[in-house]
PDB file of N, CA and C in Angstrom:
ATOM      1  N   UNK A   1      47.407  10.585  67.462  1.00  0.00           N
ATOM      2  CA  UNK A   1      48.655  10.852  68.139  1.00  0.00           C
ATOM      3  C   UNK A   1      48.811   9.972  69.378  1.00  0.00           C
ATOM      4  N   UNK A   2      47.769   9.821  70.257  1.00  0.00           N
ATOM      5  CA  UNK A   2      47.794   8.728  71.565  1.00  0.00           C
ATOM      6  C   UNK A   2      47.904   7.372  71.150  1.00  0.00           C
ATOM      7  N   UNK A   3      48.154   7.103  70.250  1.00  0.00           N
ATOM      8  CA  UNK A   3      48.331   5.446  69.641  1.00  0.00           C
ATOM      9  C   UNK A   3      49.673   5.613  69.202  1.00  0.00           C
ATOM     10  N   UNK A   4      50.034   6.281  68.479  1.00  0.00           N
ATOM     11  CA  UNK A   4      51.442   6.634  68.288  1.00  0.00           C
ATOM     12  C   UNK A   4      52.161   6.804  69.658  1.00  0.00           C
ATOM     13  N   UNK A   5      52.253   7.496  70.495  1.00  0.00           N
ATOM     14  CA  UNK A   5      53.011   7.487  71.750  1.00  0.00           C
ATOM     15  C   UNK A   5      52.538   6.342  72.894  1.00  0.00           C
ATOM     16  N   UNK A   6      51.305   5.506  72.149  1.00  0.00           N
ATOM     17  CA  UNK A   6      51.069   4.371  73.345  1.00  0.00           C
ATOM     18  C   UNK A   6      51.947   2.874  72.379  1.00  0.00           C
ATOM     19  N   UNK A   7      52.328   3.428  71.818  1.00  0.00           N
ATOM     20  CA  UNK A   7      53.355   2.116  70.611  1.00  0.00           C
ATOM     21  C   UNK A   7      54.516   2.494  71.056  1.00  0.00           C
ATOM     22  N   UNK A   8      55.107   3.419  71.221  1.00  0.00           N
ATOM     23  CA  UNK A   8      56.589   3.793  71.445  1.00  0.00           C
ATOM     24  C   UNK A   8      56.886   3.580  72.931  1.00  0.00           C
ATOM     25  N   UNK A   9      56.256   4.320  73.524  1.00  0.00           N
ATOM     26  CA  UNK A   9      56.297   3.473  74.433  1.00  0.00           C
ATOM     27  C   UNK A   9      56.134   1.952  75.288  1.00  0.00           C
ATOM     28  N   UNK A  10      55.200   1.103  74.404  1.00  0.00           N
ATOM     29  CA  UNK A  10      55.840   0.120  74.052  1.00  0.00           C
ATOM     30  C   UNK A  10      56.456  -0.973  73.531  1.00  0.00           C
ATOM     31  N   UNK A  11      57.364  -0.054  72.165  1.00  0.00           N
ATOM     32  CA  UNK A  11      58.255  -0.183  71.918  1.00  0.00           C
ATOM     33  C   UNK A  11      59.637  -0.195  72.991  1.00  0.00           C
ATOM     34  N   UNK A  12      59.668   0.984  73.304  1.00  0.00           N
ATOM     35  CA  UNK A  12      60.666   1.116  75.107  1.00  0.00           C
ATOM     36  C   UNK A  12      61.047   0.021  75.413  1.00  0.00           C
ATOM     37  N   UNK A  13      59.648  -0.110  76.421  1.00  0.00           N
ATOM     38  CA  UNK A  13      59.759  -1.552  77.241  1.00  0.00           C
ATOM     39  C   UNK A  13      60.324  -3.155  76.929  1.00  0.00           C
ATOM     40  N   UNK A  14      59.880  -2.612  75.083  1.00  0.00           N
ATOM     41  CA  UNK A  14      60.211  -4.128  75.005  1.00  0.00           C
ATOM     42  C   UNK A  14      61.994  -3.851  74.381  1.00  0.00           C
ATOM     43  N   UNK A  15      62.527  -2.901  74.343  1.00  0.00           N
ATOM     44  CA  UNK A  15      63.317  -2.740  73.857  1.00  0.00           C
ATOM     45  C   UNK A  15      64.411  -2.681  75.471  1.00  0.00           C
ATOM     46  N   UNK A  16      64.062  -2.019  76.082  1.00  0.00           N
ATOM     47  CA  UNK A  16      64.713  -2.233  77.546  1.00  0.00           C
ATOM     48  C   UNK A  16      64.708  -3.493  78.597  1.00  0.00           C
ATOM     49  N   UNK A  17      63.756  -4.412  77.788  1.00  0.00           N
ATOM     50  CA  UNK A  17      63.748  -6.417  78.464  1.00  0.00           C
ATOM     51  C   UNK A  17      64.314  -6.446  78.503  1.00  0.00           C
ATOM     52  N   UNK A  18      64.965  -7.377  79.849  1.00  0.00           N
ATOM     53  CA  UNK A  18      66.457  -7.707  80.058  1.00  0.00           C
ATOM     54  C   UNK A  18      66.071  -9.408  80.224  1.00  0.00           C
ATOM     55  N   UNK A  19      64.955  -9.846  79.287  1.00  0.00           N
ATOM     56  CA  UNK A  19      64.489 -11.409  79.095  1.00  0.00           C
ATOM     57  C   UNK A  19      64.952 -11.480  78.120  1.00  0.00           C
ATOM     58  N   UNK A  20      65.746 -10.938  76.825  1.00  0.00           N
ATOM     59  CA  UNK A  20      65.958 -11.642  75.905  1.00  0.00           C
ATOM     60  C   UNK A  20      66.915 -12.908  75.724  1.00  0.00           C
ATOM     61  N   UNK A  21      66.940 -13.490  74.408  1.00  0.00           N
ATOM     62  CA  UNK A  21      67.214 -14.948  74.420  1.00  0.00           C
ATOM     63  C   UNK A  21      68.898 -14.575  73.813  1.00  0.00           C
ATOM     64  N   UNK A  22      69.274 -15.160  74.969  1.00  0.00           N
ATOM     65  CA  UNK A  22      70.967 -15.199  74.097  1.00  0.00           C
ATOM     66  C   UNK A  22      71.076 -15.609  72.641  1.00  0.00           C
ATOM     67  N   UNK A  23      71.740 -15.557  72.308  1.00  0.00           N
ATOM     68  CA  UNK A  23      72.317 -15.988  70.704  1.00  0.00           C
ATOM     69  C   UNK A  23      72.547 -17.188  70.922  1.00  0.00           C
ATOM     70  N   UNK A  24      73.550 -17.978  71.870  1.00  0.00           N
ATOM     71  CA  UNK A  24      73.654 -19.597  71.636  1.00  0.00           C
ATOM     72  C   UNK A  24      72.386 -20.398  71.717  1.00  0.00           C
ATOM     73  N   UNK A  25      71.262 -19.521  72.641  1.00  0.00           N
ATOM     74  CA  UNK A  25      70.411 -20.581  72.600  1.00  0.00           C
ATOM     75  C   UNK A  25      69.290 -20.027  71.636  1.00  0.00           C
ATOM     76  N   UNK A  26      69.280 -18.619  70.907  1.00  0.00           N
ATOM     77  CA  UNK A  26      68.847 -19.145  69.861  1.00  0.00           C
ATOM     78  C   UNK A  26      69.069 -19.765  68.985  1.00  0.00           C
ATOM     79  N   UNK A  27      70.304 -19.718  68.679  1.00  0.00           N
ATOM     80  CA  UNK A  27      70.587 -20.672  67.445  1.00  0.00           C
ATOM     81  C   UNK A  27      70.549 -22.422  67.696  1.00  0.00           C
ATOM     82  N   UNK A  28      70.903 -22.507  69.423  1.00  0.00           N
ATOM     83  CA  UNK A  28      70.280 -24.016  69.309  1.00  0.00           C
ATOM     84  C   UNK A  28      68.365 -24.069  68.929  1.00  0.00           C
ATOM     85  N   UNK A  29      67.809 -23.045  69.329  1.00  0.00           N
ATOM     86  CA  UNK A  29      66.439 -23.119  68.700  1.00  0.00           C
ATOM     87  C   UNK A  29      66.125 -23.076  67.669  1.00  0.00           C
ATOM     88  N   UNK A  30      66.638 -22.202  66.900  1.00  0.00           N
ATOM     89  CA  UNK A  30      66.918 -22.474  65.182  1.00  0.00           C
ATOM     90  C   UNK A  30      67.436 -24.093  64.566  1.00  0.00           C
ATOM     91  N   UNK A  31      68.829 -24.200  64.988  1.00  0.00           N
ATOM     92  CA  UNK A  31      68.785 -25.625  64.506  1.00  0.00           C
ATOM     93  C   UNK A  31      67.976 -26.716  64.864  1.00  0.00           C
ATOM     94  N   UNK A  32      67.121 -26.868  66.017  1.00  0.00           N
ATOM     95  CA  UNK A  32      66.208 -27.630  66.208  1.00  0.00           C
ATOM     96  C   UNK A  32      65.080 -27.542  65.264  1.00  0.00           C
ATOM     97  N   UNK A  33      64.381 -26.500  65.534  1.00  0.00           N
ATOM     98  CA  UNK A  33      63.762 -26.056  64.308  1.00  0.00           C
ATOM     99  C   UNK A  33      63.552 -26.592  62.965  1.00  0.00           C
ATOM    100  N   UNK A  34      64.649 -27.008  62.270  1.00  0.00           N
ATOM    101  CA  UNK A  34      65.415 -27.294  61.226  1.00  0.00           C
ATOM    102  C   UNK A  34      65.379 -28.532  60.869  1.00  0.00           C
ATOM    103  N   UNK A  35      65.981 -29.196  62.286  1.00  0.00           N
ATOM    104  CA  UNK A  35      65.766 -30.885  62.321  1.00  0.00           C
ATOM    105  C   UNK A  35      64.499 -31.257  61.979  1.00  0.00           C
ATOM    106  N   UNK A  36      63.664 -30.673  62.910  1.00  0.00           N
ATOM    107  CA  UNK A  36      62.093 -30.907  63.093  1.00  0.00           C
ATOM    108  C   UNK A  36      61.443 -30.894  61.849  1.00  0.00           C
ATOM    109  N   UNK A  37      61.666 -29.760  61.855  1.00  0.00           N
ATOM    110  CA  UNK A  37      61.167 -29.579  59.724  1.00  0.00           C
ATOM    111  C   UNK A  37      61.465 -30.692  58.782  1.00  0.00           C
ATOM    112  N   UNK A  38      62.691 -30.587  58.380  1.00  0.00           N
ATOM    113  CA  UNK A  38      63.638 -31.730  58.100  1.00  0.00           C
ATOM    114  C   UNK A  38      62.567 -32.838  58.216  1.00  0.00           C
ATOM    115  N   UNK A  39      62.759 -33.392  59.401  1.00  0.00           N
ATOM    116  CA  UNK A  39      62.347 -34.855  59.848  1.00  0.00           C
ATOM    117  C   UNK A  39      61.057 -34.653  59.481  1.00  0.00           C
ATOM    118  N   UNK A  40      60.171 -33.642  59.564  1.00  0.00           N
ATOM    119  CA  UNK A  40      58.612 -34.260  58.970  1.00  0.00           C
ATOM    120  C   UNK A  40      58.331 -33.930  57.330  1.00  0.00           C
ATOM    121  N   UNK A  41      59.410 -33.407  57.261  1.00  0.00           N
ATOM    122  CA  UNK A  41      59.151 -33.385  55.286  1.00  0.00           C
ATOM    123  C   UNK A  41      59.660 -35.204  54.896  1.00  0.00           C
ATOM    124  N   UNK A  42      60.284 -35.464  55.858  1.00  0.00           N
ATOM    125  CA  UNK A  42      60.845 -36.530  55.239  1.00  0.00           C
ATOM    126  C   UNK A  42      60.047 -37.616  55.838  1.00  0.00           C
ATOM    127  N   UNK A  43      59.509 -37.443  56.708  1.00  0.00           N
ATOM    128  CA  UNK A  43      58.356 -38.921  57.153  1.00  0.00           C
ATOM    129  C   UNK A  43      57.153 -38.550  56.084  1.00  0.00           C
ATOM    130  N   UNK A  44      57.103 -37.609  55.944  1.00  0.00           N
ATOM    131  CA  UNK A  44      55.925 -37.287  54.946  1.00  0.00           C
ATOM    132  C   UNK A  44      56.067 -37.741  53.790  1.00  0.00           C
ATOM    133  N   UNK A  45      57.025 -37.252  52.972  1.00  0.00           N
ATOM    134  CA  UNK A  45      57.393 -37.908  51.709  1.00  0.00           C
ATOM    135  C   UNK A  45      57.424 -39.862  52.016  1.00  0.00           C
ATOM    136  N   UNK A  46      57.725 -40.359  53.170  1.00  0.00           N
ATOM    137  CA  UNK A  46      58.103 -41.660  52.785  1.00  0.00           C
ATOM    138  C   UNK A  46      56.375 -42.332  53.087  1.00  0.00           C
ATOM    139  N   UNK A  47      55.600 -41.580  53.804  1.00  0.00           N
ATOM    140  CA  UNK A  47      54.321 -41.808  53.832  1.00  0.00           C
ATOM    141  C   UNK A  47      53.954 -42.030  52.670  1.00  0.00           C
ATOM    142  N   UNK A  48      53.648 -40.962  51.853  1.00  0.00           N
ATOM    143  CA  UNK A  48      53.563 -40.875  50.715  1.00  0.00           C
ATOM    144  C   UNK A  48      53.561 -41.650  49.357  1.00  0.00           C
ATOM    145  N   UNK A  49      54.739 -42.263  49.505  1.00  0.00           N
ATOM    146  CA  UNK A  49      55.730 -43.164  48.833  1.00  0.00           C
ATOM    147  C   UNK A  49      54.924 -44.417  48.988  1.00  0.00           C
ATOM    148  N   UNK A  50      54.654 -44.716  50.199  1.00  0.00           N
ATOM    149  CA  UNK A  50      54.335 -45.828  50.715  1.00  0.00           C
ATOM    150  C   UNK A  50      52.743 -46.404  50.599  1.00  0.00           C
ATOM    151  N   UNK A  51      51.839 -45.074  50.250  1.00  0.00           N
ATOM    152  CA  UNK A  51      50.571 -45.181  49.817  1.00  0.00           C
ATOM    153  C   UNK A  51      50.329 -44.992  48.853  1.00  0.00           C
ATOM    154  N   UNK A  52      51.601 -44.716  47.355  1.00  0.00           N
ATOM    155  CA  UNK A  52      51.493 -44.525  46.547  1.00  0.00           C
ATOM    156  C   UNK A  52      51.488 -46.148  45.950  1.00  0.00           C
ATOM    157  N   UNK A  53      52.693 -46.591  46.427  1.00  0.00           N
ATOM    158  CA  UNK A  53      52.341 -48.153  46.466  1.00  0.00           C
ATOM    159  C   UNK A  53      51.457 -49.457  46.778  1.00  0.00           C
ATOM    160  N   UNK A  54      51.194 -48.685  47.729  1.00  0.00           N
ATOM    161  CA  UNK A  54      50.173 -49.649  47.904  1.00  0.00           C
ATOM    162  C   UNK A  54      48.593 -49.072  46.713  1.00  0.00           C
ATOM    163  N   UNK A  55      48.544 -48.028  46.582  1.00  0.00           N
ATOM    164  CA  UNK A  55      47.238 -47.371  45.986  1.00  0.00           C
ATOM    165  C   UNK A  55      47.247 -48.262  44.637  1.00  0.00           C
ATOM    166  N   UNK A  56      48.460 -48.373  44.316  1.00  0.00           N
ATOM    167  CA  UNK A  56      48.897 -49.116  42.911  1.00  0.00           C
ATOM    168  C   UNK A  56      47.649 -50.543  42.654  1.00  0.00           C
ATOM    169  N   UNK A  57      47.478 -51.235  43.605  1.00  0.00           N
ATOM    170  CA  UNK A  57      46.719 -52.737  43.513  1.00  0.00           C
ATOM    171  C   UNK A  57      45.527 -52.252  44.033  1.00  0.00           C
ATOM    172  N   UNK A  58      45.482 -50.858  44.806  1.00  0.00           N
ATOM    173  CA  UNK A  58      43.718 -50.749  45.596  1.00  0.00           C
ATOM    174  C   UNK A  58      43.180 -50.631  44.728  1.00  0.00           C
ATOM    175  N   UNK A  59      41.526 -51.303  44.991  1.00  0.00           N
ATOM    176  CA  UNK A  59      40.547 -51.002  43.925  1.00  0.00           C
ATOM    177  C   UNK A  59      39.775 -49.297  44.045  1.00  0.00           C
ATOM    178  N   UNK A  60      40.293 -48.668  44.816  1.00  0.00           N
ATOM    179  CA  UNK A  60      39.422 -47.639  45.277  1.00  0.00           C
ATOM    180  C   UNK A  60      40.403 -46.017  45.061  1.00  0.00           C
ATOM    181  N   UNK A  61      39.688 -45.341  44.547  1.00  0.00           N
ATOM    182  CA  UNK A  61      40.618 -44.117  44.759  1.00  0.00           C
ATOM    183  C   UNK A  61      41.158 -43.644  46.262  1.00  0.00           C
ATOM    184  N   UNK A  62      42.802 -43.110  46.071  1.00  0.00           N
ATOM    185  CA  UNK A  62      43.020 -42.635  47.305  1.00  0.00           C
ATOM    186  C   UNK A  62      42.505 -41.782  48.084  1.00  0.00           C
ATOM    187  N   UNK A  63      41.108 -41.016  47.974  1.00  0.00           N
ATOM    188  CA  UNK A  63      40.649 -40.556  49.006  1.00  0.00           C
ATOM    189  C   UNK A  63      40.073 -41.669  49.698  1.00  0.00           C
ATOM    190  N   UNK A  64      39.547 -42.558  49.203  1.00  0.00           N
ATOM    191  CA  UNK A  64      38.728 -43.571  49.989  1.00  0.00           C
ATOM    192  C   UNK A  64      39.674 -44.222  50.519  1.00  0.00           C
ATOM    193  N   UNK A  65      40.846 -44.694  49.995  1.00  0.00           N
ATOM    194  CA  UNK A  65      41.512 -45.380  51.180  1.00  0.00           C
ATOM    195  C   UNK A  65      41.921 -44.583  52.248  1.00  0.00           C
ATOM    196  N   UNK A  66      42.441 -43.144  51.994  1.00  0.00           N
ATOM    197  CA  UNK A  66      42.938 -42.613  52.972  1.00  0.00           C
ATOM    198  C   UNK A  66      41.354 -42.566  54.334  1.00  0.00           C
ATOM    199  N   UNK A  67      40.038 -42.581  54.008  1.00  0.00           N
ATOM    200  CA  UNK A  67      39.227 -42.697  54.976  1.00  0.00           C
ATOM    201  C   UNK A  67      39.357 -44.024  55.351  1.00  0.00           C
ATOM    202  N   UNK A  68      39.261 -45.222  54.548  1.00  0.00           N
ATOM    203  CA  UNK A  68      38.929 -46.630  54.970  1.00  0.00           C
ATOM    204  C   UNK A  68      39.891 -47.052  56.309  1.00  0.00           C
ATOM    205  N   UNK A  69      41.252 -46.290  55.851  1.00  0.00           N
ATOM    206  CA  UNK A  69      42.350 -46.384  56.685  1.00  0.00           C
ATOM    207  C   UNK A  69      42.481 -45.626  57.835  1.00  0.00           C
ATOM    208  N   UNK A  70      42.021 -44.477  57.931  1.00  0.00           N
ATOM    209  CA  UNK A  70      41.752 -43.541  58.927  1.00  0.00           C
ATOM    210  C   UNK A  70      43.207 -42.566  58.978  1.00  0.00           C
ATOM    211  N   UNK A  71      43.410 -42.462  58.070  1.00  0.00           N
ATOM    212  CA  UNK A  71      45.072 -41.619  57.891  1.00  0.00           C
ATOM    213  C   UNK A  71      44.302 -39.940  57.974  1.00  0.00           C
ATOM    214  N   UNK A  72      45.139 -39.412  59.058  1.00  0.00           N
ATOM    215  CA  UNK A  72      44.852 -38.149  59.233  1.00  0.00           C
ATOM    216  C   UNK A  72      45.807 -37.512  58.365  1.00  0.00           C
ATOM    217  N   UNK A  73      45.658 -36.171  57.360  1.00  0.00           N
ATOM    218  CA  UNK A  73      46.576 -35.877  56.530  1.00  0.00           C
ATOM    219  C   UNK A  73      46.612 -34.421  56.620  1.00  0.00           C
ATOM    220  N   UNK A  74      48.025 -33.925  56.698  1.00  0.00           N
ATOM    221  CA  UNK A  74      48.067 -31.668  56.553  1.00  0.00           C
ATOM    222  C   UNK A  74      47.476 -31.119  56.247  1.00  0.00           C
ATOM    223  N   UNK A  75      46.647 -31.644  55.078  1.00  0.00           N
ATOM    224  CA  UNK A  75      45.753 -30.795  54.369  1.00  0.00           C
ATOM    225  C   UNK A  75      44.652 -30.730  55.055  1.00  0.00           C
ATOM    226  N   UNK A  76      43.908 -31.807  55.549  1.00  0.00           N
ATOM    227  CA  UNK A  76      42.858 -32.139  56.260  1.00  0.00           C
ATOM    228  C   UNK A  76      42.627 -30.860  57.391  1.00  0.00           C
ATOM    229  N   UNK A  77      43.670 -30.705  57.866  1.00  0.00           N
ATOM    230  CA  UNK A  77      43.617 -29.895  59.351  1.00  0.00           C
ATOM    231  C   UNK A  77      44.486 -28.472  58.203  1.00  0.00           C
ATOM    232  N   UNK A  78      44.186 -28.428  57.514  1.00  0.00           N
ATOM    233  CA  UNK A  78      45.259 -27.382  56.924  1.00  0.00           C
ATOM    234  C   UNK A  78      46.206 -26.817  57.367  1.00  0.00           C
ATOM    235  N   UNK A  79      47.276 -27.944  57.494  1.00  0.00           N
ATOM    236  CA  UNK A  79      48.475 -27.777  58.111  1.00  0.00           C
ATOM    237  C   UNK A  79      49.483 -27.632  56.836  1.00  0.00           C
ATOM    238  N   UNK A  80      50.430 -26.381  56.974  1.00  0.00           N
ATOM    239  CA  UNK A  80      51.781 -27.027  55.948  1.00  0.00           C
ATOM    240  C   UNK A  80      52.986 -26.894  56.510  1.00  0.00           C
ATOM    241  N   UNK A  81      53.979 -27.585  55.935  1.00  0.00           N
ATOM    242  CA  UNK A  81      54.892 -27.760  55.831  1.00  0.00           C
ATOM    243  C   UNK A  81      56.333 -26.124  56.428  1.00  0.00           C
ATOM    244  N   UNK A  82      55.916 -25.854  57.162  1.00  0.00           N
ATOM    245  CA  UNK A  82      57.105 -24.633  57.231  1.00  0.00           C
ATOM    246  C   UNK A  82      58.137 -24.791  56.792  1.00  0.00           C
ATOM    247  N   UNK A  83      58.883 -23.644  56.047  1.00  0.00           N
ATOM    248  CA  UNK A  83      60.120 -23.390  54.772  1.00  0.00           C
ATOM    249  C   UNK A  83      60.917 -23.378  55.828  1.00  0.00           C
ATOM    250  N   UNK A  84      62.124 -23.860  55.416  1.00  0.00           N
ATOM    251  CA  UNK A  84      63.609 -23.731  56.483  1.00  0.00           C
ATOM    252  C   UNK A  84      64.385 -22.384  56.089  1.00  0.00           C
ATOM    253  N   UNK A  85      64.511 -21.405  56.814  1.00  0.00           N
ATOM    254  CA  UNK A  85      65.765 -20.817  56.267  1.00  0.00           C
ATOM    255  C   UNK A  85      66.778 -20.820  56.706  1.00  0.00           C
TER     256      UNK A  85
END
């Protein structure tokens, strides 16, 4: 029961903030957001593209070039891609 009334209460508090984020500037944070996303799906893909081509004439599989080259990659750091909604 003391975890239950130590949540609601704050619940309260955060419900009585008078810090919240207006609407215009969330939604400029949202559309930024968006761009950002956007823009690294799309440097990514042209990365991609671009080592796919070249991999074409390497004598070496693309893991080895991606070390020979020193290309840090999402997966590496297990990073992904966040979905836009």
């Amino acid at each position: 029961m003391y975890g239950c009334r130590k949540y609601q209460e704050h619940l309260k508090r955060i419900k009585s903030a008078s810090n919240h984020i207006p609407p215009a500037e969330k939604e400029k944070i949202i559309k930024n957001r968006k761009t950002v996303v956007q823009t690294w799906k799309k440097r990514k893909r042209i990365a991609s593209d671009m080592m796919d081509a070249i991999l074409e004439s390497y004598p070496k599989t693309k893991k080895q070039f991606i070390e020979d080259v020193g290309i840090e990659t999402d997966e590496e750091y297990n990073v992904t891609v966040p979905q836009i909604c």
